[in-house]
N, C-alpha and C. Protein backbone atom coordinates (compact mmCIF):
# COMPACT_ATOMS: atom_id res chain seq x y z
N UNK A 1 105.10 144.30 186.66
CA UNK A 1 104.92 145.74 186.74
C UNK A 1 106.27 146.40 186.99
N UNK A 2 106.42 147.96 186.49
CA UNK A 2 107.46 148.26 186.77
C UNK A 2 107.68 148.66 188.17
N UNK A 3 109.53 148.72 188.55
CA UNK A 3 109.73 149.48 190.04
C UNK A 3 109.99 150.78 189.44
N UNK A 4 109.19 151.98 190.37
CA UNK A 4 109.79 152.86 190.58
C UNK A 4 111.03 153.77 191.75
N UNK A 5 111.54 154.34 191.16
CA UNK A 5 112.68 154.81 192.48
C UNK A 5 111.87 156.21 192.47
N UNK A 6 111.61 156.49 193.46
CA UNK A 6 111.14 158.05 193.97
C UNK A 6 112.35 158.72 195.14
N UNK A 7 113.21 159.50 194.56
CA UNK A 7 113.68 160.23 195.31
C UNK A 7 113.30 161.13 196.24
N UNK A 8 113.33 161.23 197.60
CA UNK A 8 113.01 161.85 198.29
C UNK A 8 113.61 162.89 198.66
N UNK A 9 113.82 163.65 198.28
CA UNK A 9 115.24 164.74 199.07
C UNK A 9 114.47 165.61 199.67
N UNK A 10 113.99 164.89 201.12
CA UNK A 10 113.26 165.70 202.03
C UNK A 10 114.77 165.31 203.28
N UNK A 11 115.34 166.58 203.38
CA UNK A 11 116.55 166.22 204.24
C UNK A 11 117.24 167.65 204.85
N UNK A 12 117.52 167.39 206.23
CA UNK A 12 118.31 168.23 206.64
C UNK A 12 119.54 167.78 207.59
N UNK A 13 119.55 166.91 208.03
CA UNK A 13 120.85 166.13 208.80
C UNK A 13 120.75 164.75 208.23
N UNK A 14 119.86 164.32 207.26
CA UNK A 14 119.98 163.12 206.32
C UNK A 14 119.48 162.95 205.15
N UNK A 15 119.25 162.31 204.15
CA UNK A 15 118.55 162.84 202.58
C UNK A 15 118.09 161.15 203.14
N UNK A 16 116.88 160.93 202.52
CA UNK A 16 116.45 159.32 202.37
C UNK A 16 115.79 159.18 200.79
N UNK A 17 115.67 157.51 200.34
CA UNK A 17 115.30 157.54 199.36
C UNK A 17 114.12 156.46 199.36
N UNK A 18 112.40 156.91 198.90
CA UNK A 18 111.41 155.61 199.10
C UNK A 18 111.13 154.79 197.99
N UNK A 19 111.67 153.49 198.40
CA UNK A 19 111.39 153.40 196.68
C UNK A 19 109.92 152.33 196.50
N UNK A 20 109.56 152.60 195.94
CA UNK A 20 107.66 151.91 195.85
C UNK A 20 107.63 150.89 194.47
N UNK A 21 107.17 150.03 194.98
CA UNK A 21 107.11 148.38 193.83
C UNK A 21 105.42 148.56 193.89
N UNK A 22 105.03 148.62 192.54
CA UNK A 22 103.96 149.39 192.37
C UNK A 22 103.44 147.53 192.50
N UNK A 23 104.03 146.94 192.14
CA UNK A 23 103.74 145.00 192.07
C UNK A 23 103.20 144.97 193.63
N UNK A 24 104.21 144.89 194.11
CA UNK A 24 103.91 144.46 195.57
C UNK A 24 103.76 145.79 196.76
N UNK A 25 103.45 147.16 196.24
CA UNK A 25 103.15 147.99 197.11
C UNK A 25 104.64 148.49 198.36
N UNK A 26 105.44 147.65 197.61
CA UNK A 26 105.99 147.46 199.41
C UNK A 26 107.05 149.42 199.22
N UNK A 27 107.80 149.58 200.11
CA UNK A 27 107.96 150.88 200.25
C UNK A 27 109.18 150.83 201.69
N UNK A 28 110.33 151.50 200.85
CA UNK A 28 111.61 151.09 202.16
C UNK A 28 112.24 152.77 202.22
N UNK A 29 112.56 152.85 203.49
CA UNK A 29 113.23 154.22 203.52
C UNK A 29 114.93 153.78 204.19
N UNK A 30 115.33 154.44 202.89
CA UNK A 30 117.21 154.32 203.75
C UNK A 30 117.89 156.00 203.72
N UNK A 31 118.81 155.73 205.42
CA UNK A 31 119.24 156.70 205.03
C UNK A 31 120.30 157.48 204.28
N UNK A 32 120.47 158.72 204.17
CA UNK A 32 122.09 159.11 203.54
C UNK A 32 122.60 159.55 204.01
N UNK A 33 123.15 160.66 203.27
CA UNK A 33 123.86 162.02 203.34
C UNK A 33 123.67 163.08 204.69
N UNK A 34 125.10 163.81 205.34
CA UNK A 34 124.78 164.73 206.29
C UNK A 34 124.44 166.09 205.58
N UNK A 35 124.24 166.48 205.78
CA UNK A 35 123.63 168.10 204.96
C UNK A 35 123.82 169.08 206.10
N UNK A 36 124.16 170.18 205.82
CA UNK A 36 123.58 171.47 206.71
C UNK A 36 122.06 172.03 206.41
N UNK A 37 121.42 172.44 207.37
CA UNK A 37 120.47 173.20 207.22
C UNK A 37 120.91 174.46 206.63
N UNK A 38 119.33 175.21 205.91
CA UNK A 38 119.46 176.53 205.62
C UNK A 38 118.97 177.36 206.79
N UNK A 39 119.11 178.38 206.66
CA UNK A 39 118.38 179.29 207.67
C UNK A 39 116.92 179.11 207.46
N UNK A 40 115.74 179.73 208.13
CA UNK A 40 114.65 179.09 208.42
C UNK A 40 114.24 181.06 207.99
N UNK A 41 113.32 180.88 207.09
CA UNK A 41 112.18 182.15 206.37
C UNK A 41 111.54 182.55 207.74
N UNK A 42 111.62 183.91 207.54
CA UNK A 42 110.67 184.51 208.45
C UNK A 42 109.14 184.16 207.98
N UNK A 43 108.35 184.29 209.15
CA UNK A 43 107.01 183.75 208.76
C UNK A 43 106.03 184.48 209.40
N UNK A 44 104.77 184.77 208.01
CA UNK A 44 103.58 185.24 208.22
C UNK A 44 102.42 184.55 208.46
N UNK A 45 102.09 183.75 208.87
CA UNK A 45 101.20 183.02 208.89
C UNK A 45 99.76 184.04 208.46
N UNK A 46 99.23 182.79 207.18
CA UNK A 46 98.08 183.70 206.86
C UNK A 46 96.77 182.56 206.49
N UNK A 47 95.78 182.74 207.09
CA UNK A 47 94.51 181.95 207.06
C UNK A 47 93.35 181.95 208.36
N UNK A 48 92.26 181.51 208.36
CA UNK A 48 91.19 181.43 209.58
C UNK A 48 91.97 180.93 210.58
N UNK A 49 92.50 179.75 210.18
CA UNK A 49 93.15 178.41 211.09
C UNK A 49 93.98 179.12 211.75
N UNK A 50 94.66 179.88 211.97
CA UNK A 50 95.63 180.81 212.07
C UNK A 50 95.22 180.99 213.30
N UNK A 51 94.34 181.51 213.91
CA UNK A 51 93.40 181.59 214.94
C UNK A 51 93.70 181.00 216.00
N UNK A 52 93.70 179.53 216.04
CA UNK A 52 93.35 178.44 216.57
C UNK A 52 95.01 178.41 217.31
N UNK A 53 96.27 179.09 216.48
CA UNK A 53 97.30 178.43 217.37
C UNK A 53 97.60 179.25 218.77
N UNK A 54 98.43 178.97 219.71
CA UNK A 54 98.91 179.58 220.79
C UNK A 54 99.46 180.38 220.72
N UNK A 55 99.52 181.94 220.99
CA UNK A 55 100.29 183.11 220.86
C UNK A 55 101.73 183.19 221.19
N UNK A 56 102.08 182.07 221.99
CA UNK A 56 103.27 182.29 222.73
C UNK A 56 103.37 180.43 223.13
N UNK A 57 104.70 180.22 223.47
CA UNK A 57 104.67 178.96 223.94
C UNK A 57 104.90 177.60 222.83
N UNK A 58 104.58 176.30 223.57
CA UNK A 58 104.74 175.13 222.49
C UNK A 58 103.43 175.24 221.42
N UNK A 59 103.88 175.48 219.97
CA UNK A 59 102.87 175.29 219.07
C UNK A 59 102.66 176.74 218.54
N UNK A 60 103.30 177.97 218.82
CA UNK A 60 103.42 178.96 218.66
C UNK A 60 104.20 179.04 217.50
N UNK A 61 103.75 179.82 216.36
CA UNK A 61 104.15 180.46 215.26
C UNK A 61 106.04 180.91 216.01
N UNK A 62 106.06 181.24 217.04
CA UNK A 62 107.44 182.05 216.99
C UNK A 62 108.24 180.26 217.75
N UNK A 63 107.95 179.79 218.38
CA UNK A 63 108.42 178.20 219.16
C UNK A 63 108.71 177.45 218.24
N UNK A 64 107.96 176.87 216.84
CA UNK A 64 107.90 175.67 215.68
C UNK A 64 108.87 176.43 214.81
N UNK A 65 109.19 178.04 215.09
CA UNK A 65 110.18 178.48 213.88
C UNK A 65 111.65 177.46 214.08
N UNK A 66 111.70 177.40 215.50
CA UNK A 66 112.76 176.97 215.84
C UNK A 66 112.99 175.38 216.15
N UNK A 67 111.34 174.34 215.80
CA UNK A 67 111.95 173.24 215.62
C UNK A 67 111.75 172.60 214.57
N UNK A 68 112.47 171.04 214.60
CA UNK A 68 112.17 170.55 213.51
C UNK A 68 110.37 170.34 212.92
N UNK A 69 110.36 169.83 212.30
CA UNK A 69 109.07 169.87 211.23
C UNK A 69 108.02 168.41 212.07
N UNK A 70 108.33 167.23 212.13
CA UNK A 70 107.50 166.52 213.15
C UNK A 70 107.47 167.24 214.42
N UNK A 71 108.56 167.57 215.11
CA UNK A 71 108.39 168.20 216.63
C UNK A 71 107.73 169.24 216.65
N UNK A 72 107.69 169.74 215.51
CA UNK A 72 106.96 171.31 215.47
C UNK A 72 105.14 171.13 215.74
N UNK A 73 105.37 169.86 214.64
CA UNK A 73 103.51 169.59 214.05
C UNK A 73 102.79 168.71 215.30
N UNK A 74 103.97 167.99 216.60
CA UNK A 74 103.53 167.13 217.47
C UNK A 74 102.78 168.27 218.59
N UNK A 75 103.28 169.42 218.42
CA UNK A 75 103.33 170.77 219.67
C UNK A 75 101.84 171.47 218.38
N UNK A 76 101.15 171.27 217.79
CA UNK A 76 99.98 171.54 216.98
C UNK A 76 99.15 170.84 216.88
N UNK A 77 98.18 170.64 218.63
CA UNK A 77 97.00 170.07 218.39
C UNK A 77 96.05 169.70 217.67
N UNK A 78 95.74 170.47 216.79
CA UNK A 78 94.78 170.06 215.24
C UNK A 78 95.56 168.96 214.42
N UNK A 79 97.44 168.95 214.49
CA UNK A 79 97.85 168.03 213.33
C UNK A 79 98.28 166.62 214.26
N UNK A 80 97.72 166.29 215.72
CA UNK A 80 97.82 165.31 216.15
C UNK A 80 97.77 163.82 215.09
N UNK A 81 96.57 163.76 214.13
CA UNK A 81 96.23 162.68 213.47
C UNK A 81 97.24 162.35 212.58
N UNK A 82 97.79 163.49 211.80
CA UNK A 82 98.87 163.87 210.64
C UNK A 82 100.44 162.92 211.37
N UNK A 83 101.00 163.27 212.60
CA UNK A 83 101.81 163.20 213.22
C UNK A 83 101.27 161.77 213.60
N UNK A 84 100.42 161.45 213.88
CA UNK A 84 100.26 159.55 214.09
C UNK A 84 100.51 158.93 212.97
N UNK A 85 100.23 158.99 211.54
CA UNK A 85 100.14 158.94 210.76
C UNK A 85 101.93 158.58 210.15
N UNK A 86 102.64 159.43 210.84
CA UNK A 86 103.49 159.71 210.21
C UNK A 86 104.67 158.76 211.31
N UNK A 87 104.29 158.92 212.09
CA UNK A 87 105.14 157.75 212.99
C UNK A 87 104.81 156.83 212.68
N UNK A 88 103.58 156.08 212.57
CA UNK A 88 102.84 154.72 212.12
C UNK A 88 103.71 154.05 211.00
N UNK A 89 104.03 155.05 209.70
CA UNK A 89 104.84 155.37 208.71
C UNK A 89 106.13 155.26 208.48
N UNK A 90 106.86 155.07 210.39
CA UNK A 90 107.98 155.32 210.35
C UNK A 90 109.33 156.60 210.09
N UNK A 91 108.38 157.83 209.49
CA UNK A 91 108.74 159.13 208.90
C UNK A 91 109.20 160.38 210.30
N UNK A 92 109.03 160.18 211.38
CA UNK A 92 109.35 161.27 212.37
C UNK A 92 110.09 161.25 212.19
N UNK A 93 111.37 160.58 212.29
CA UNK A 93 113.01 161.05 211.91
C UNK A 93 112.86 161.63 210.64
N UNK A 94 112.58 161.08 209.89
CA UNK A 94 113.16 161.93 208.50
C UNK A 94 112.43 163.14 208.04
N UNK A 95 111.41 163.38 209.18
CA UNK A 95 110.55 164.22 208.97
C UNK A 95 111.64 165.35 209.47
N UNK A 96 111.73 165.35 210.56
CA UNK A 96 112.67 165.66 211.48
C UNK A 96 113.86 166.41 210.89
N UNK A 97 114.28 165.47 209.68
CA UNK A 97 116.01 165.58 209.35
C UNK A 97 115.88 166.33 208.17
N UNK A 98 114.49 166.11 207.59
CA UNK A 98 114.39 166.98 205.95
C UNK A 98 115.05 168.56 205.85
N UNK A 99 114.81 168.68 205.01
CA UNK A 99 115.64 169.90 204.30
C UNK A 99 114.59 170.47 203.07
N UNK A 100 114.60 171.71 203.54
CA UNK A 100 114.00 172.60 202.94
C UNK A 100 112.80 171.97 202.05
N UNK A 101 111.83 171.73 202.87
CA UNK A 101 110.08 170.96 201.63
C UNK A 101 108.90 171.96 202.39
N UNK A 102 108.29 171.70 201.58
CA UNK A 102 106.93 172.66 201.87
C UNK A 102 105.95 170.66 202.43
N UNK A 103 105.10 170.72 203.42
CA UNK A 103 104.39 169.54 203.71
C UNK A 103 102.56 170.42 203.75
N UNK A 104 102.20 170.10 202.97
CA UNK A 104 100.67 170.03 202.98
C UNK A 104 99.74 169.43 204.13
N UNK A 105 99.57 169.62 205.12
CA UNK A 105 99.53 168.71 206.84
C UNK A 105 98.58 168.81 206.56
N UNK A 106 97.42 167.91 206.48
CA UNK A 106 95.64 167.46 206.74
C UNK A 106 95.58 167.78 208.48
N UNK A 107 94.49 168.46 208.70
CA UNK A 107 93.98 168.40 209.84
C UNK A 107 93.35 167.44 210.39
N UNK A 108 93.01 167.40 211.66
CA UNK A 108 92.05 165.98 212.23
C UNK A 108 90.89 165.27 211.54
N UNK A 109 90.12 167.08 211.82
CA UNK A 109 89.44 167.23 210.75
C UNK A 109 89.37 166.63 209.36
N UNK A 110 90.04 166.85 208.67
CA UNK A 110 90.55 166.34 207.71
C UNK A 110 90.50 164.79 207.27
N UNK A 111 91.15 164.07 208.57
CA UNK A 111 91.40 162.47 208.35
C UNK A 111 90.07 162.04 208.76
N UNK A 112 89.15 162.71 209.71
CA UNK A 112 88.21 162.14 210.00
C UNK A 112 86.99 162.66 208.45
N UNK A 113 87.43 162.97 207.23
CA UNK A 113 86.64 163.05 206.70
C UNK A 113 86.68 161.70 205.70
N UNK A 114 87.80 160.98 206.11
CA UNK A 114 87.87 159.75 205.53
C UNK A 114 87.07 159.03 206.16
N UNK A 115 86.19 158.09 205.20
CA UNK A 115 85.29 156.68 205.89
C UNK A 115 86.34 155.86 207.08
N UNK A 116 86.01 156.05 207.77
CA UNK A 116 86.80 155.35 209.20
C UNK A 116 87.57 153.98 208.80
N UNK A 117 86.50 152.79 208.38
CA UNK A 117 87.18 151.55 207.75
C UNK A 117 88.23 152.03 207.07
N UNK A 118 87.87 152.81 206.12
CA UNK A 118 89.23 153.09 204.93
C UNK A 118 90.56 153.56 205.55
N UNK A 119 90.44 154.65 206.57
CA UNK A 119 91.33 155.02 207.58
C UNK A 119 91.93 154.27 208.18
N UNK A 120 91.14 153.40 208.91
CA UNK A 120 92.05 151.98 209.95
C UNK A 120 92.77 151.40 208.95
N UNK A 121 92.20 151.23 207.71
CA UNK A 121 93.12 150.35 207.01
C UNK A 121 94.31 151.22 206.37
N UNK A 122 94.25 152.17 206.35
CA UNK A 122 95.32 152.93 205.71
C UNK A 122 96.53 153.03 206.64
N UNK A 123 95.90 153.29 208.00
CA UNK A 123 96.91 153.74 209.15
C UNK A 123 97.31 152.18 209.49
N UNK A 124 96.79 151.45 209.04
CA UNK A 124 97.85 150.19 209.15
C UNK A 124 98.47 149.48 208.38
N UNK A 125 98.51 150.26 206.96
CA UNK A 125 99.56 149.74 206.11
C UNK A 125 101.17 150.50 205.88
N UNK A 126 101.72 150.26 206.14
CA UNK A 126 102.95 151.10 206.10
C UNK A 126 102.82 151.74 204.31
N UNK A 127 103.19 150.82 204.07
CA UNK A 127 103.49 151.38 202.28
C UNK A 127 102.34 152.41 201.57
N UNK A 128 101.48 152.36 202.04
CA UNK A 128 100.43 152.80 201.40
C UNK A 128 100.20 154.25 202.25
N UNK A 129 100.48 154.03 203.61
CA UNK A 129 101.08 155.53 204.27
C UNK A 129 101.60 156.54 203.97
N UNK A 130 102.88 155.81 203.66
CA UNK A 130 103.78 156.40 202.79
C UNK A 130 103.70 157.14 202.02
N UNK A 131 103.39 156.33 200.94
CA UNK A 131 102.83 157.29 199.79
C UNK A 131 101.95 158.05 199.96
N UNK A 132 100.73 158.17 200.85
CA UNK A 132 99.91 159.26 200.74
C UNK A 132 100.61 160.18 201.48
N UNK A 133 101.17 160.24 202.57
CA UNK A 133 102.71 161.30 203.41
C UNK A 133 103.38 162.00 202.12
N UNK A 134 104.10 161.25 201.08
CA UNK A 134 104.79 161.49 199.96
C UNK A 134 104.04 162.57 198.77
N UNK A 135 102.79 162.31 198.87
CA UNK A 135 101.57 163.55 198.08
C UNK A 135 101.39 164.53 198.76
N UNK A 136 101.30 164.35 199.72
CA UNK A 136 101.62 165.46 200.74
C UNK A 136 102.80 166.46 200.68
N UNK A 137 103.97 166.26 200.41
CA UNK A 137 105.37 166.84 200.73
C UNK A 137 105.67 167.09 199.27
N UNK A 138 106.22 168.74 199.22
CA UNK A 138 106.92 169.06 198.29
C UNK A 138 108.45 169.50 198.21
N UNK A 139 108.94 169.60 197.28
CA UNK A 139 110.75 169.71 197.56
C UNK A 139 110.60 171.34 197.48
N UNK A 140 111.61 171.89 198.63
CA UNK A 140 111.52 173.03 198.42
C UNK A 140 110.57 173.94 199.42
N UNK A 141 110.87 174.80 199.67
CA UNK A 141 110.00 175.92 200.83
C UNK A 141 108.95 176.78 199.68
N UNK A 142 108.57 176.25 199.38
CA UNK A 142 107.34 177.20 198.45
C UNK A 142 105.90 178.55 199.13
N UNK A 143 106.56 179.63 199.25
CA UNK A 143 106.31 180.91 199.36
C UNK A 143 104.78 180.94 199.07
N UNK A 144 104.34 182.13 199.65
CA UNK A 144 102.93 182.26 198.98
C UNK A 144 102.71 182.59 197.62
N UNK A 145 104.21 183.33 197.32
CA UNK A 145 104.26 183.81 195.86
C UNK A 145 104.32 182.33 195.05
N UNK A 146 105.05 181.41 195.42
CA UNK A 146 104.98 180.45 194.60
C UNK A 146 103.75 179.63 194.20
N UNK A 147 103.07 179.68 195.34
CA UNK A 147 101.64 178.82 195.27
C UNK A 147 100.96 179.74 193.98
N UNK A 148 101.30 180.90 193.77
CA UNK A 148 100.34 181.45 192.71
C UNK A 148 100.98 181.18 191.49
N UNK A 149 102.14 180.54 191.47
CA UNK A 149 102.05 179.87 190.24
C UNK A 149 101.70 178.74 189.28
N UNK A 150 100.77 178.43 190.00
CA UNK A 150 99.91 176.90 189.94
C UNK A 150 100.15 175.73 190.61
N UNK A 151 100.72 174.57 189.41
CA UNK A 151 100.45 173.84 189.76
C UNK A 151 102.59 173.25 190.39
N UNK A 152 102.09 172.22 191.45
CA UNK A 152 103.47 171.62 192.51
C UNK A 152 103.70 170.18 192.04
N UNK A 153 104.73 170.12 191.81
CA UNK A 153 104.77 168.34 192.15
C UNK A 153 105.40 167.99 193.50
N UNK A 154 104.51 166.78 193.44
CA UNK A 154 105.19 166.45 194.96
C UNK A 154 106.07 165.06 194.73
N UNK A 155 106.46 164.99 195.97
CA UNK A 155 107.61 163.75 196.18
C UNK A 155 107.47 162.49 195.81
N UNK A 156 105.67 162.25 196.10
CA UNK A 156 105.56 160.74 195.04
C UNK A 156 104.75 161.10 194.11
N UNK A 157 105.68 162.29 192.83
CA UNK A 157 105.48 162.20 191.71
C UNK A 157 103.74 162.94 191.00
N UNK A 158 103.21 163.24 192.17
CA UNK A 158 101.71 163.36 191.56
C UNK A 158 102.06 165.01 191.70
N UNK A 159 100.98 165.90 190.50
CA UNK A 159 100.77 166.81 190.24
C UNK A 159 99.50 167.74 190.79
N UNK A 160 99.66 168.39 192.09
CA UNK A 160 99.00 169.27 192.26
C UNK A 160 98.77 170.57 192.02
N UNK A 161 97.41 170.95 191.76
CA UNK A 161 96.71 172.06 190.96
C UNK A 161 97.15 173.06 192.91
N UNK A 162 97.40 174.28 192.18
CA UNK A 162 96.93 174.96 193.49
C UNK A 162 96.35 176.87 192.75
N UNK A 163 95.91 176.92 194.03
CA UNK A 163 95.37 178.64 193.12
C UNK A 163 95.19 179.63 194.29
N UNK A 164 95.27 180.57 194.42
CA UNK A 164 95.68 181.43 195.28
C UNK A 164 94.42 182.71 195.54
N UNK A 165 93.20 183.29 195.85
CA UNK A 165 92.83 184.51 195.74
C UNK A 165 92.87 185.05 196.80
N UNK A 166 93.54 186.08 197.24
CA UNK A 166 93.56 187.10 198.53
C UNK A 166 94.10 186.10 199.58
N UNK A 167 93.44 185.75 200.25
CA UNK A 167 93.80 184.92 201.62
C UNK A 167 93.74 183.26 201.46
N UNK A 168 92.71 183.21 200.68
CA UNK A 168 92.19 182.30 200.07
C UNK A 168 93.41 181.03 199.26
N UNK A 169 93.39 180.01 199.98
CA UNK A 169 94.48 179.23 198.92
C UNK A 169 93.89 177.81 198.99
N UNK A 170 93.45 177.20 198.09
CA UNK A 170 92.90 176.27 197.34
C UNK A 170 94.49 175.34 196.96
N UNK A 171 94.76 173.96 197.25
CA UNK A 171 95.74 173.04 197.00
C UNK A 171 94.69 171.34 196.48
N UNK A 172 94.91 171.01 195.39
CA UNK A 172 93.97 169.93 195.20
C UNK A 172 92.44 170.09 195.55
N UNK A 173 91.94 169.59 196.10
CA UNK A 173 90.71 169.49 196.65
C UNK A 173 90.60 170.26 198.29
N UNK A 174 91.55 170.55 198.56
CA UNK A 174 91.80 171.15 199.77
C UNK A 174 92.25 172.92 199.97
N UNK A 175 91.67 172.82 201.13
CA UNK A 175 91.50 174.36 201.38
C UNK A 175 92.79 174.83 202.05
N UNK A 176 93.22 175.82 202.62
CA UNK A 176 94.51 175.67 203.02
C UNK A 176 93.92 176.91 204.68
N UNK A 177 93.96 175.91 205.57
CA UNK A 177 93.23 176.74 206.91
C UNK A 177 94.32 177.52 207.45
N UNK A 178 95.67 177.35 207.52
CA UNK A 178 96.18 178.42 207.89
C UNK A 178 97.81 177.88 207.11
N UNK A 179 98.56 179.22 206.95
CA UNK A 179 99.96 178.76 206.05
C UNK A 179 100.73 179.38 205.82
N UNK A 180 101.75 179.43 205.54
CA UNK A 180 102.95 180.10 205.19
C UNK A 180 103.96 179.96 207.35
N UNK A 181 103.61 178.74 207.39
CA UNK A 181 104.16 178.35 209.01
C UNK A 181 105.72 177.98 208.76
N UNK A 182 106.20 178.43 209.40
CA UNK A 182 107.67 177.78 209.33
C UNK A 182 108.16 177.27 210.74
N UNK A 183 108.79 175.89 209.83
CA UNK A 183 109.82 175.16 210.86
C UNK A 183 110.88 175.29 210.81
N UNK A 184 111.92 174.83 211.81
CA UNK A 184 113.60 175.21 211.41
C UNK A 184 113.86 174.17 210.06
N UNK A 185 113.07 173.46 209.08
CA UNK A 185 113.72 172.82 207.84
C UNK A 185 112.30 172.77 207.33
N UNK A 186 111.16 173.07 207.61
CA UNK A 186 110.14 173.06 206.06
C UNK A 186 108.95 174.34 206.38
N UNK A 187 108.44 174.56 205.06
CA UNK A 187 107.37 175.27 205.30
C UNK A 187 105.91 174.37 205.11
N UNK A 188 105.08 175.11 206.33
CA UNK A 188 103.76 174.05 206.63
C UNK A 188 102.78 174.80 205.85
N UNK A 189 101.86 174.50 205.62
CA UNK A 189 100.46 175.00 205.21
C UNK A 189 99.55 173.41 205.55
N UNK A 190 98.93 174.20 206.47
CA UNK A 190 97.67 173.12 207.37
C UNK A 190 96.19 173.17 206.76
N UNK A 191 95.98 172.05 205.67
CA UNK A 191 94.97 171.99 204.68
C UNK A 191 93.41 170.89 205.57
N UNK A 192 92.59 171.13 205.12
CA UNK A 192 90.97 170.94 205.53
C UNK A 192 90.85 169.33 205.02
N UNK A 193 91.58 169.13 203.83
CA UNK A 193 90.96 167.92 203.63
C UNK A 193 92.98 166.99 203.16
N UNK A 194 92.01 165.37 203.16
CA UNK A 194 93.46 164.68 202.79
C UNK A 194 93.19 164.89 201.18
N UNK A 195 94.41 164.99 201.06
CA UNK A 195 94.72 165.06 198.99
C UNK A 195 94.91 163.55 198.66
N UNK A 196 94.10 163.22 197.84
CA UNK A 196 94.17 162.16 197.13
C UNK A 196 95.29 161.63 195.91
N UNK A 197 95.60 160.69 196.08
CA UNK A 197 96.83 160.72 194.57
C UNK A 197 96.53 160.24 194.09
């Protein structure tokens, strides 16, 4: 079978690259490059979910402007599962270090809509983590204006549909509960269900 190289240029104090052996599944992250950050988008947060965060304080729309993108999502009770997920994965640093990506974050909710067996086994394969983390994450801070231009690719390569009406934002099979969140290096949108690749 062939290897693929999937570039990752999810980076803000490092660029990494995952590369996935579709043969043997396996999946390595190295790091690179120092980068500067960009400045960080003012943010509207718009959705139900929206609701649910803290007005003020850790996990606060105005607090996560100012950190990185795991530290932000660890201080966001609902994306507890997302953030296990992603350490399990090995990805908090580079989550951390990325540069300018939009991340599609599944809620608890969300993971628990996976058959549990299938879950344990997922959250204990590294490689296969990975890649579903990697469907998740897009290059780039993508705006609400951008979501209305359909469809995103993401970092491992798969093509998501997205569609936009009023408040309303539809990403794959997933709903988008609250979004347009910013961290000091990505923009969040906190989706209902996991996206499949």
């Amino acid at each position: 079978m062939n290897t693929r190289l999937l570039t990752l240029p999810v980076v803000a104090a490092l660029s990494f690259t995952a590369v996935y052996s579709t043969a043997a599944g396996a999946a390595t992250v190295t790091p690179g490059t120092l980068r500067t950050p960009t400045p960080t988008p003012s943010s509207s947060p718009i959705g139900p979910g929206c609701k649910s965060l803290p007005q003020s304080g850790p996990g606060s729309p105005s607090e996560i402007a100012n950190e990185p993108l795991a530290t932000a999502a660890s201080h966001i009770p609902d994306l507890s599962t997302f953030v296990d997920a992603a350490k399990k994965a090995g990805l908090l640093d580079t989550l951390n270090s990325a540069r300018d990506i939009t991340v599609f974050a599944p809620t608890n909710d969300a993971f628990n809509k996976v058959p549990k067996a299938q879950l344990n086994r997922l959250m204990g394969n590294k490689n296969e983590l990975t890649k579903l983390l990697a469907y998740h994450v897009v290059q780039g801070r993508k705006t609400l204006s951008d979501l209305e231009k359909g469809n995103v690719t993401t970092l491992a390569g798969g093509r998501l549909s997205v569609h936009r009406s009023g408040d309303t934002i539809k990403v794959g099979n997933a709903q988008v509960v609250c979004g347009d969140l910013q961290t000091r290096n990505a923009t969040v949108y906190i989706i209902d269900s996991v996206l499949k690749p």
